[in-house]
C-alpha atoms as a PDB file:
ATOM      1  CA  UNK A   1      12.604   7.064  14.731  1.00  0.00           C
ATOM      2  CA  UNK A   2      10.236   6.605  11.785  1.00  0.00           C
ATOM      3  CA  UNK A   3       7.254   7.641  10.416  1.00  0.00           C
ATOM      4  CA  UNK A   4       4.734   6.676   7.934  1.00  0.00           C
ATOM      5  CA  UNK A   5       1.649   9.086   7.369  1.00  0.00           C
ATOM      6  CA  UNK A   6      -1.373   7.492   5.072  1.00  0.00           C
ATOM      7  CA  UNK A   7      -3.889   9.254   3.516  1.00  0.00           C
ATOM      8  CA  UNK A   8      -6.454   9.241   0.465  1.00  0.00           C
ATOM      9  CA  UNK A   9      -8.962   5.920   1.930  1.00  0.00           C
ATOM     10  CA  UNK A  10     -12.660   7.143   1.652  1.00  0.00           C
ATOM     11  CA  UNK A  11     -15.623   5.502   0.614  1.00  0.00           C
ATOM     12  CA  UNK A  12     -16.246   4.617  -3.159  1.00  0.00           C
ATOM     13  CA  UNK A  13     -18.836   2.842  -5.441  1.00  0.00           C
ATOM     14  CA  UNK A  14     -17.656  -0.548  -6.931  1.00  0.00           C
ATOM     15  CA  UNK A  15     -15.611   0.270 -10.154  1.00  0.00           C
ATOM     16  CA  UNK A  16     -14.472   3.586  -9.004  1.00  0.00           C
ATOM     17  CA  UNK A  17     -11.069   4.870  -8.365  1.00  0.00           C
ATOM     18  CA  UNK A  18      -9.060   5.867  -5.388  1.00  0.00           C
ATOM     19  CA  UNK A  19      -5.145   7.731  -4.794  1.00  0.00           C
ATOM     20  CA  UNK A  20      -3.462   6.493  -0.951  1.00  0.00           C
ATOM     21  CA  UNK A  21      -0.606   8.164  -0.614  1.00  0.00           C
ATOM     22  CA  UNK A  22       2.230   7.833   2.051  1.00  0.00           C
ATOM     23  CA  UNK A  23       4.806   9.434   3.141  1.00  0.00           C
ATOM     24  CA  UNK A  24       8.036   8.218   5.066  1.00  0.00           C
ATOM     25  CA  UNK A  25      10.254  10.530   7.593  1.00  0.00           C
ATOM     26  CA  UNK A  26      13.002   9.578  10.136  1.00  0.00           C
ATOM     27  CA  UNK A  27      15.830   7.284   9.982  1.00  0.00           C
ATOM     28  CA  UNK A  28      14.422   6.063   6.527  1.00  0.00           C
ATOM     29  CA  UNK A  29      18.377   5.666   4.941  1.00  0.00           C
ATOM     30  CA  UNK A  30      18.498   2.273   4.933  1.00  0.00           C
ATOM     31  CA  UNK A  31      15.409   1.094   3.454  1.00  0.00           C
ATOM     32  CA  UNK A  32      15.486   0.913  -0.399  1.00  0.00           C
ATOM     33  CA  UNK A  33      11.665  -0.186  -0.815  1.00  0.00           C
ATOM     34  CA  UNK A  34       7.624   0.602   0.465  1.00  0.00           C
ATOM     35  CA  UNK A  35       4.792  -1.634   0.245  1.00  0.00           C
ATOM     36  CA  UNK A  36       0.949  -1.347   0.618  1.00  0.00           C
ATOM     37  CA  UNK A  37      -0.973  -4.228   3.351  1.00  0.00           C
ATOM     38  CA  UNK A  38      -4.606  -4.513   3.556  1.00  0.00           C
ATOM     39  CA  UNK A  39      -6.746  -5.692   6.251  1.00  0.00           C
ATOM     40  CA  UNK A  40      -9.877  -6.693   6.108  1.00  0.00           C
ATOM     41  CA  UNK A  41     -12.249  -7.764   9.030  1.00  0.00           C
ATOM     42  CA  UNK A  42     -11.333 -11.080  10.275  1.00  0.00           C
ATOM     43  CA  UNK A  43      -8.401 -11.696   7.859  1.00  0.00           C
ATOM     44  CA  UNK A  44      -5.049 -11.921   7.807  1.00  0.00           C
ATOM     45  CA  UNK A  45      -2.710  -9.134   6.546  1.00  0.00           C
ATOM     46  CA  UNK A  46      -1.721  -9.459   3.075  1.00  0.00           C
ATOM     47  CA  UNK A  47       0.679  -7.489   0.862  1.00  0.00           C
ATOM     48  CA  UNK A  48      -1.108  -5.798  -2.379  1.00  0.00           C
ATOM     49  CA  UNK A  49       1.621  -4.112  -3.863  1.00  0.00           C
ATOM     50  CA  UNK A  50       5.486  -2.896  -3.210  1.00  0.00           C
ATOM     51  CA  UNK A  51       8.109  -1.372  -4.951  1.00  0.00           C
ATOM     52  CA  UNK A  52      11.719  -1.081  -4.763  1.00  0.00           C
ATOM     53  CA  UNK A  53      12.709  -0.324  -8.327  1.00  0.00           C
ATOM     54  CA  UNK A  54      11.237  -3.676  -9.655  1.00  0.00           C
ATOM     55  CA  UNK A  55       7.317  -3.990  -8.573  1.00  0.00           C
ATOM     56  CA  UNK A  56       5.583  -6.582  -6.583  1.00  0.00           C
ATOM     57  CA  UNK A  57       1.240  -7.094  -7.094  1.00  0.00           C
ATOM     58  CA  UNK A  58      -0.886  -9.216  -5.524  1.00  0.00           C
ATOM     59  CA  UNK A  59      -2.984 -11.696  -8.291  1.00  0.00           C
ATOM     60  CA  UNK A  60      -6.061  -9.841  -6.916  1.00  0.00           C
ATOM     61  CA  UNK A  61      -5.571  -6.945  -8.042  1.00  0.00           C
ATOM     62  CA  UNK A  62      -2.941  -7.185 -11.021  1.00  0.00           C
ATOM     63  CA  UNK A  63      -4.195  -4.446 -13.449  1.00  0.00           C
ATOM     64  CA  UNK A  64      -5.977  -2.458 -11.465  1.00  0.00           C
ATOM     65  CA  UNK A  65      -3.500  -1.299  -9.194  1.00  0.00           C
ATOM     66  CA  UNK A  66      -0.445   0.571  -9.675  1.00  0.00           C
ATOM     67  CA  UNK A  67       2.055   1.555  -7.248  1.00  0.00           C
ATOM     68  CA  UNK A  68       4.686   4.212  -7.746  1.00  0.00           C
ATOM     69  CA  UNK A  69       7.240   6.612  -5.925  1.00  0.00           C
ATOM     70  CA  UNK A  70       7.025  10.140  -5.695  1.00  0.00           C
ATOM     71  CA  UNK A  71      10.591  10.529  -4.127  1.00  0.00           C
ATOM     72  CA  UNK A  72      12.609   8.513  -1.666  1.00  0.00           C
ATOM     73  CA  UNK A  73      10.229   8.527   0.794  1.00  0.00           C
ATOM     74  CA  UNK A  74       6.986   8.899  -0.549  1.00  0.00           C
ATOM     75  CA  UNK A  75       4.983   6.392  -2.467  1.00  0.00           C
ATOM     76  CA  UNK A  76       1.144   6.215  -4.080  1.00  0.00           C
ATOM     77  CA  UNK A  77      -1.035   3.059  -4.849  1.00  0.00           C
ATOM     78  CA  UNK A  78      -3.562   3.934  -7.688  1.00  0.00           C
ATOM     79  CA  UNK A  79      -6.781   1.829  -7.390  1.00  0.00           C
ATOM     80  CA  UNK A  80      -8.814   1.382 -10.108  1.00  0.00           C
ATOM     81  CA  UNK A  81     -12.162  -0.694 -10.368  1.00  0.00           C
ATOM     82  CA  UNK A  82     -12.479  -1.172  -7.570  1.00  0.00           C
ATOM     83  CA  UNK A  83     -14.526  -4.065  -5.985  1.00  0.00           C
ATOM     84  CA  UNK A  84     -16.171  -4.612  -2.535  1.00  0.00           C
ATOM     85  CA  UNK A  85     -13.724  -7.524  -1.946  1.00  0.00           C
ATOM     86  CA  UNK A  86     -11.101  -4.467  -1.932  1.00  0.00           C
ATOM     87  CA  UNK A  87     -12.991  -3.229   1.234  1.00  0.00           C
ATOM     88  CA  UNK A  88     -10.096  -3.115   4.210  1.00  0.00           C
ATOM     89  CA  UNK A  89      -7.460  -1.228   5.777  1.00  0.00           C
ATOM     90  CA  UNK A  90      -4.784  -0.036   3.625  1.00  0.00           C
ATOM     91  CA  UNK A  91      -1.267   0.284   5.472  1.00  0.00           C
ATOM     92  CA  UNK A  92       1.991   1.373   4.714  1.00  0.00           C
ATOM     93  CA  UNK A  93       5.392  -0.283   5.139  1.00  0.00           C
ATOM     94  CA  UNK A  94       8.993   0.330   4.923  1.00  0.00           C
ATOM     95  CA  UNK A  95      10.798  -2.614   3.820  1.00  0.00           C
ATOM     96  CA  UNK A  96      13.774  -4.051   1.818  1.00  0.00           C
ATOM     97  CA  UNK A  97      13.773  -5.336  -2.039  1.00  0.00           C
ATOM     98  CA  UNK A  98      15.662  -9.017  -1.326  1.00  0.00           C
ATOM     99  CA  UNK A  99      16.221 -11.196  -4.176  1.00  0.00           C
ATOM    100  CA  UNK A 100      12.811 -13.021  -3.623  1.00  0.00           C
ATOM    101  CA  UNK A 101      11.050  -9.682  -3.569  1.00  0.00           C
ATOM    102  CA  UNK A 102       9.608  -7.436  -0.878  1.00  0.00           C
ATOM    103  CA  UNK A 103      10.527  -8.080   2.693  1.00  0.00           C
ATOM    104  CA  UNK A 104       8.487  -6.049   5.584  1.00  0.00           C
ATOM    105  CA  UNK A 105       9.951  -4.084   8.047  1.00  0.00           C
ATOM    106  CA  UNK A 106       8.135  -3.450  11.741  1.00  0.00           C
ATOM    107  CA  UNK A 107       7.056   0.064  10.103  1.00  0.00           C
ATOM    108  CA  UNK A 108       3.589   0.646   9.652  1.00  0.00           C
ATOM    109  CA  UNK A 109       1.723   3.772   9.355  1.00  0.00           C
ATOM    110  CA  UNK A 110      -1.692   4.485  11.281  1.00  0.00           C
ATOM    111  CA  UNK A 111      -3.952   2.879   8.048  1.00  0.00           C
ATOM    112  CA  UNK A 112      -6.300   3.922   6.055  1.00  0.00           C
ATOM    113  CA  UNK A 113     -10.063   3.074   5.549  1.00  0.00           C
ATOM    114  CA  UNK A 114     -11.020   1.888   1.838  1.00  0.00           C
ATOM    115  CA  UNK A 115     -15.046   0.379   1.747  1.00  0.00           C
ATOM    116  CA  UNK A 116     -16.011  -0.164  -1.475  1.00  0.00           C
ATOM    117  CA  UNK A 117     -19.597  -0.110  -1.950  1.00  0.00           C
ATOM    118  CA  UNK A 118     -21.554  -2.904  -4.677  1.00  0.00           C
END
């Protein structure tokens, strides 16, 4: 069984800052990388950042974000600047670093709520 527990969404002004954290427990062994989704209202799921030793960022938000492990199973997206168009649900993932980069797993955590006020 596994586990992913998000926390740190809120509600911000646009070019503020916010810390998600998650953290992983179960049968996490043989997974060697996390990622962070977002949601937003009537879009499709999209991966914003992962890490697996290398790091993976979406074009939107190259330079504002930064993703990083805490330990094995516990890893942080830093948001900085952030912009309405940010606005979504923030999951984590378990996943694998392939040669091509990330690759999801079925793990999600609950989500987290990130609106970004203009």
């Amino acid at each position: 069984q596994v586990q992913l527990v998000e926390s740190g969404g809120g509600l911000v002004q646009a070019g503020g800052s916010l810390r998600l954290s998650c953290t992983a427990s179960g049968r996490i062994f043989s997974f060697n990388a996390m990622g962070w989704y977002r949601q937003a209202p009537g879009k499709q799921r999209e991966l914003v950042a992962a890490i697996g030793g290398p790091t993976e960022y979406a074009d939107s938000v190259k330079g504002r974000f930064t993703i990083s492990r805490g330990n094995a199973n516990t890893v942080y997206l830093q948001m900085n600047s952030l912009k309405p168009e940010d606005t979504a649900i923030y999951y984590c993932n378990l996943g694998q670093w392939a040669g091509y980069g990330y690759a999801s797993s079925n793990y999600w955590g609950q989500g987290t709520q990130v609106s970004v006020s203009s």
